[in-house]
C-alpha atoms as a PDB file:
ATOM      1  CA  UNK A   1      90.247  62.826 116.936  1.00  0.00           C
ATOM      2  CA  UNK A   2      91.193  65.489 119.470  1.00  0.00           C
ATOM      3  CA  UNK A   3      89.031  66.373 122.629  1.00  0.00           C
ATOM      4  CA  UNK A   4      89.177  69.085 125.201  1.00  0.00           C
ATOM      5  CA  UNK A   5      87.586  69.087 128.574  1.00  0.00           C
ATOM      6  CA  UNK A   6      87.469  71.854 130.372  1.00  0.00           C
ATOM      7  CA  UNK A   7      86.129  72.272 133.899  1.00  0.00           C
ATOM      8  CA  UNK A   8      84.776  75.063 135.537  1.00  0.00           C
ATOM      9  CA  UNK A   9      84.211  76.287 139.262  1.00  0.00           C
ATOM     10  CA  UNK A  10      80.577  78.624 139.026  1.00  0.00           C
ATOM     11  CA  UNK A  11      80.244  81.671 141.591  1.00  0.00           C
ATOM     12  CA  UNK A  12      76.776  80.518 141.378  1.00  0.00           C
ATOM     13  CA  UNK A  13      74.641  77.496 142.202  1.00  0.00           C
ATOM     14  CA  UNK A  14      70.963  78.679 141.315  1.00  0.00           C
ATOM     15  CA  UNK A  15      68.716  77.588 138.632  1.00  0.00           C
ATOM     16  CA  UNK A  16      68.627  81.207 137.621  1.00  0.00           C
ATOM     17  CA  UNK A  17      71.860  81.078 136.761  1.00  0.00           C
ATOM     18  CA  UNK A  18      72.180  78.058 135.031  1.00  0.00           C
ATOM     19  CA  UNK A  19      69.403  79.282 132.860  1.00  0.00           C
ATOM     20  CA  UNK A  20      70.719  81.816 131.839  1.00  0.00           C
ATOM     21  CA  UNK A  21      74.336  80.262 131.087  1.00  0.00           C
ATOM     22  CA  UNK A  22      71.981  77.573 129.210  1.00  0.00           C
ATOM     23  CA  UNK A  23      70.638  80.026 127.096  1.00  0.00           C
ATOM     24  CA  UNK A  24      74.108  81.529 126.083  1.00  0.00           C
ATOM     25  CA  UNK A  25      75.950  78.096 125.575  1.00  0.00           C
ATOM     26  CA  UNK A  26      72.901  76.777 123.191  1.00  0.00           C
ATOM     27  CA  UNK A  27      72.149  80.415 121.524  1.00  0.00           C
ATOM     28  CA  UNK A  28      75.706  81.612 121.264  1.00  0.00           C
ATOM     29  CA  UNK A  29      78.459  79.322 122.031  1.00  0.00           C
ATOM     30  CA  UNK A  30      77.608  76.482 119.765  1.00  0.00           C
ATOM     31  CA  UNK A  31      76.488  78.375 116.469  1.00  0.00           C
ATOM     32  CA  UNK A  32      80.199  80.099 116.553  1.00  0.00           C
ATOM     33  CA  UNK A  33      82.122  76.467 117.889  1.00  0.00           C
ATOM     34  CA  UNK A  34      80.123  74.407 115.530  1.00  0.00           C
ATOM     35  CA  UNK A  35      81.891  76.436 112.741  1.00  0.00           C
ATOM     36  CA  UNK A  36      85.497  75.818 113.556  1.00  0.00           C
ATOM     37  CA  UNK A  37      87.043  73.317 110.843  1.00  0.00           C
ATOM     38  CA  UNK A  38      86.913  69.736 111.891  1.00  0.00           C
ATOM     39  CA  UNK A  39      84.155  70.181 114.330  1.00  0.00           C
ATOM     40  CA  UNK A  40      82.701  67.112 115.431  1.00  0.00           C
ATOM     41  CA  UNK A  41      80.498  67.326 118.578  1.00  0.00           C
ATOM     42  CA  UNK A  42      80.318  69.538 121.803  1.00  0.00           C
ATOM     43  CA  UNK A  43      79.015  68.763 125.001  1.00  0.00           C
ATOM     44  CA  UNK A  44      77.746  70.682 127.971  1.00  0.00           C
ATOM     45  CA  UNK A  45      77.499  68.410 131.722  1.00  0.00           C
ATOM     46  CA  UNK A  46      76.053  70.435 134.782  1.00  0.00           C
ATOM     47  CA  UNK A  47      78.141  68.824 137.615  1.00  0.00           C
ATOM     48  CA  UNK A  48      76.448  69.789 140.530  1.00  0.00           C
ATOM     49  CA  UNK A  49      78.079  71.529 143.273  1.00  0.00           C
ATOM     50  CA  UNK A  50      78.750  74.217 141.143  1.00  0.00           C
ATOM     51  CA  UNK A  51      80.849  72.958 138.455  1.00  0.00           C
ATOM     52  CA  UNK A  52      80.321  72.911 134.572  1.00  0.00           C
ATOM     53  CA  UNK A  53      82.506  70.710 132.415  1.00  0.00           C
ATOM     54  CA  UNK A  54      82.421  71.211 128.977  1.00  0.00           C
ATOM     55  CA  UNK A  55      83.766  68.840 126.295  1.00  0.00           C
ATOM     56  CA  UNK A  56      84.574  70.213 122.230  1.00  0.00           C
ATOM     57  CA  UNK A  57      85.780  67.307 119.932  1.00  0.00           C
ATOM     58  CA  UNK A  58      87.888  67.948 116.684  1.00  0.00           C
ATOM     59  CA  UNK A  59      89.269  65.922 114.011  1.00  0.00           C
ATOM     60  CA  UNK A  60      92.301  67.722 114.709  1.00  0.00           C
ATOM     61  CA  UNK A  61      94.430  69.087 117.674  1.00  0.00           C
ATOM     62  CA  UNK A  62      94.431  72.755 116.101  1.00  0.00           C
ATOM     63  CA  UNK A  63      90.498  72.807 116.425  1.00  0.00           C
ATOM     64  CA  UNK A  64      90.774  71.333 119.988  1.00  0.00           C
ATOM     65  CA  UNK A  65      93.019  74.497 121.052  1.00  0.00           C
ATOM     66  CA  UNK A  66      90.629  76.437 119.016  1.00  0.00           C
ATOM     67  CA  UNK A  67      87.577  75.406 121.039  1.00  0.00           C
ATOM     68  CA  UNK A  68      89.560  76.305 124.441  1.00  0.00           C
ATOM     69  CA  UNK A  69      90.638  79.649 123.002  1.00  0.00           C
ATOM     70  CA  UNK A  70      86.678  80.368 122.128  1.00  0.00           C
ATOM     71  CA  UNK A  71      85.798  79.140 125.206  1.00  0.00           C
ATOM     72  CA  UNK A  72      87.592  81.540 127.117  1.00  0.00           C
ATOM     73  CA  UNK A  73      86.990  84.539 125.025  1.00  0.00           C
ATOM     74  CA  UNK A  74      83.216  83.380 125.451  1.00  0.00           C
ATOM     75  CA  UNK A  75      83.455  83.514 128.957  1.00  0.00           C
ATOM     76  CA  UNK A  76      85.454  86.560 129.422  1.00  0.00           C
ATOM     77  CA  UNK A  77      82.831  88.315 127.264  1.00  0.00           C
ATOM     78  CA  UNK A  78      79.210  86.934 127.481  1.00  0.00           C
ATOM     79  CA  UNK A  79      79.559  85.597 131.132  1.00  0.00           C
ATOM     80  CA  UNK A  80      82.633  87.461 133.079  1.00  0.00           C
ATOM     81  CA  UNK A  81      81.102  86.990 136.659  1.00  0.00           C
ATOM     82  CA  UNK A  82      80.018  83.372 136.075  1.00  0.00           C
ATOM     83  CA  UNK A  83      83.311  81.383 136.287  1.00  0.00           C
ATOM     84  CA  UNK A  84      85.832  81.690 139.603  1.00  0.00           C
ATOM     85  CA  UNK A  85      89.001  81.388 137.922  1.00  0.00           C
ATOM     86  CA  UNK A  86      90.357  79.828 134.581  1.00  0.00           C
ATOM     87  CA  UNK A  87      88.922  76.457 133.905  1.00  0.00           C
ATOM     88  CA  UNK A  88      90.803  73.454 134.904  1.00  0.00           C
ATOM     89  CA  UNK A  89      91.774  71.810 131.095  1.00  0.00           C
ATOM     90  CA  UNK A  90      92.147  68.444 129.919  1.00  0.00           C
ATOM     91  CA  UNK A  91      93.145  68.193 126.248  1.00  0.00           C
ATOM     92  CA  UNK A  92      94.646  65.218 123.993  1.00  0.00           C
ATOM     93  CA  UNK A  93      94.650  62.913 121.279  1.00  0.00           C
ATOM     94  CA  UNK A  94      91.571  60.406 121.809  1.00  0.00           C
ATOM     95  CA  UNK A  95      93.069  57.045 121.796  1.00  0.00           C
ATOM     96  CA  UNK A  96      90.170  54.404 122.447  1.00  0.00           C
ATOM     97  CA  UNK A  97      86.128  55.078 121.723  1.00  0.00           C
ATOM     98  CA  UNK A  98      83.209  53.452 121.084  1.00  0.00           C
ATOM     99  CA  UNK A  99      79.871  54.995 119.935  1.00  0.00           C
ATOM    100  CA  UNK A 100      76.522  53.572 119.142  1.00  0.00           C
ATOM    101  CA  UNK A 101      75.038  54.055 115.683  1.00  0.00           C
ATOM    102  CA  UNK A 102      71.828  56.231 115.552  1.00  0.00           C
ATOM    103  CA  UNK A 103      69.096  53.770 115.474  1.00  0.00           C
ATOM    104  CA  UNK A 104      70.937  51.039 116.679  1.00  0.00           C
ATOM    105  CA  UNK A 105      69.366  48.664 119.328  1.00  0.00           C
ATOM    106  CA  UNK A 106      71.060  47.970 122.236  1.00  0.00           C
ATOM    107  CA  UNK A 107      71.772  44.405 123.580  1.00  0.00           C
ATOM    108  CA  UNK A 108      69.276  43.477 126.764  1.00  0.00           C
END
């Protein structure tokens, strides 16, 4: 598995705003990521102080570069004025991970 994380600085802080970019991530962004081969999952984290990390994970590392190609051209498009600058990107080969089953109980 391959995962990007990419980090952006917003030129906006209010709940307006992060409506909006909401709206586009859920109504736009993920129906065209979800399709790239070896898709796995894609995450969205709001975090605070005007910063929005987003994380696209791939069975392979073509799909990873994919996701930060579609990213950008998502951006650059749908949302110009939102982002200050490129996003700060993190990408690699995951190399440890753990995930709970759907379902599955946790230990108290």
């Amino acid at each position: 598995m391959y995962i990007s994380i990419r980090k952006y600085k917003l030129t906006s802080q209010d709940a307006k705003t992060r409506g909006e970019l909401t709206r586009q991530i859920n109504d736009v962004f993920l129906p065209q990521i979800s399709k790239t081969p070896g898709f796995v999952s894609y995450y969205a984290v709001d975090g605070g102080s005007g910063t929005l990390a987003t994380v696209s994970v791939f069975e392979s590392q073509s799909g990873a570069e994919e996701s930060n190609r579609q990213a950008a051209d998502f951006l650059k498009k749908t949302l110009p004025a939102l982002a200050s600058g490129p996003p700060e990107i993190t990408s690699g080969e995951v190399i440890a991970s753990q995930t709970v089953r759907s379902g599955a109980k946790s230990a108290s």
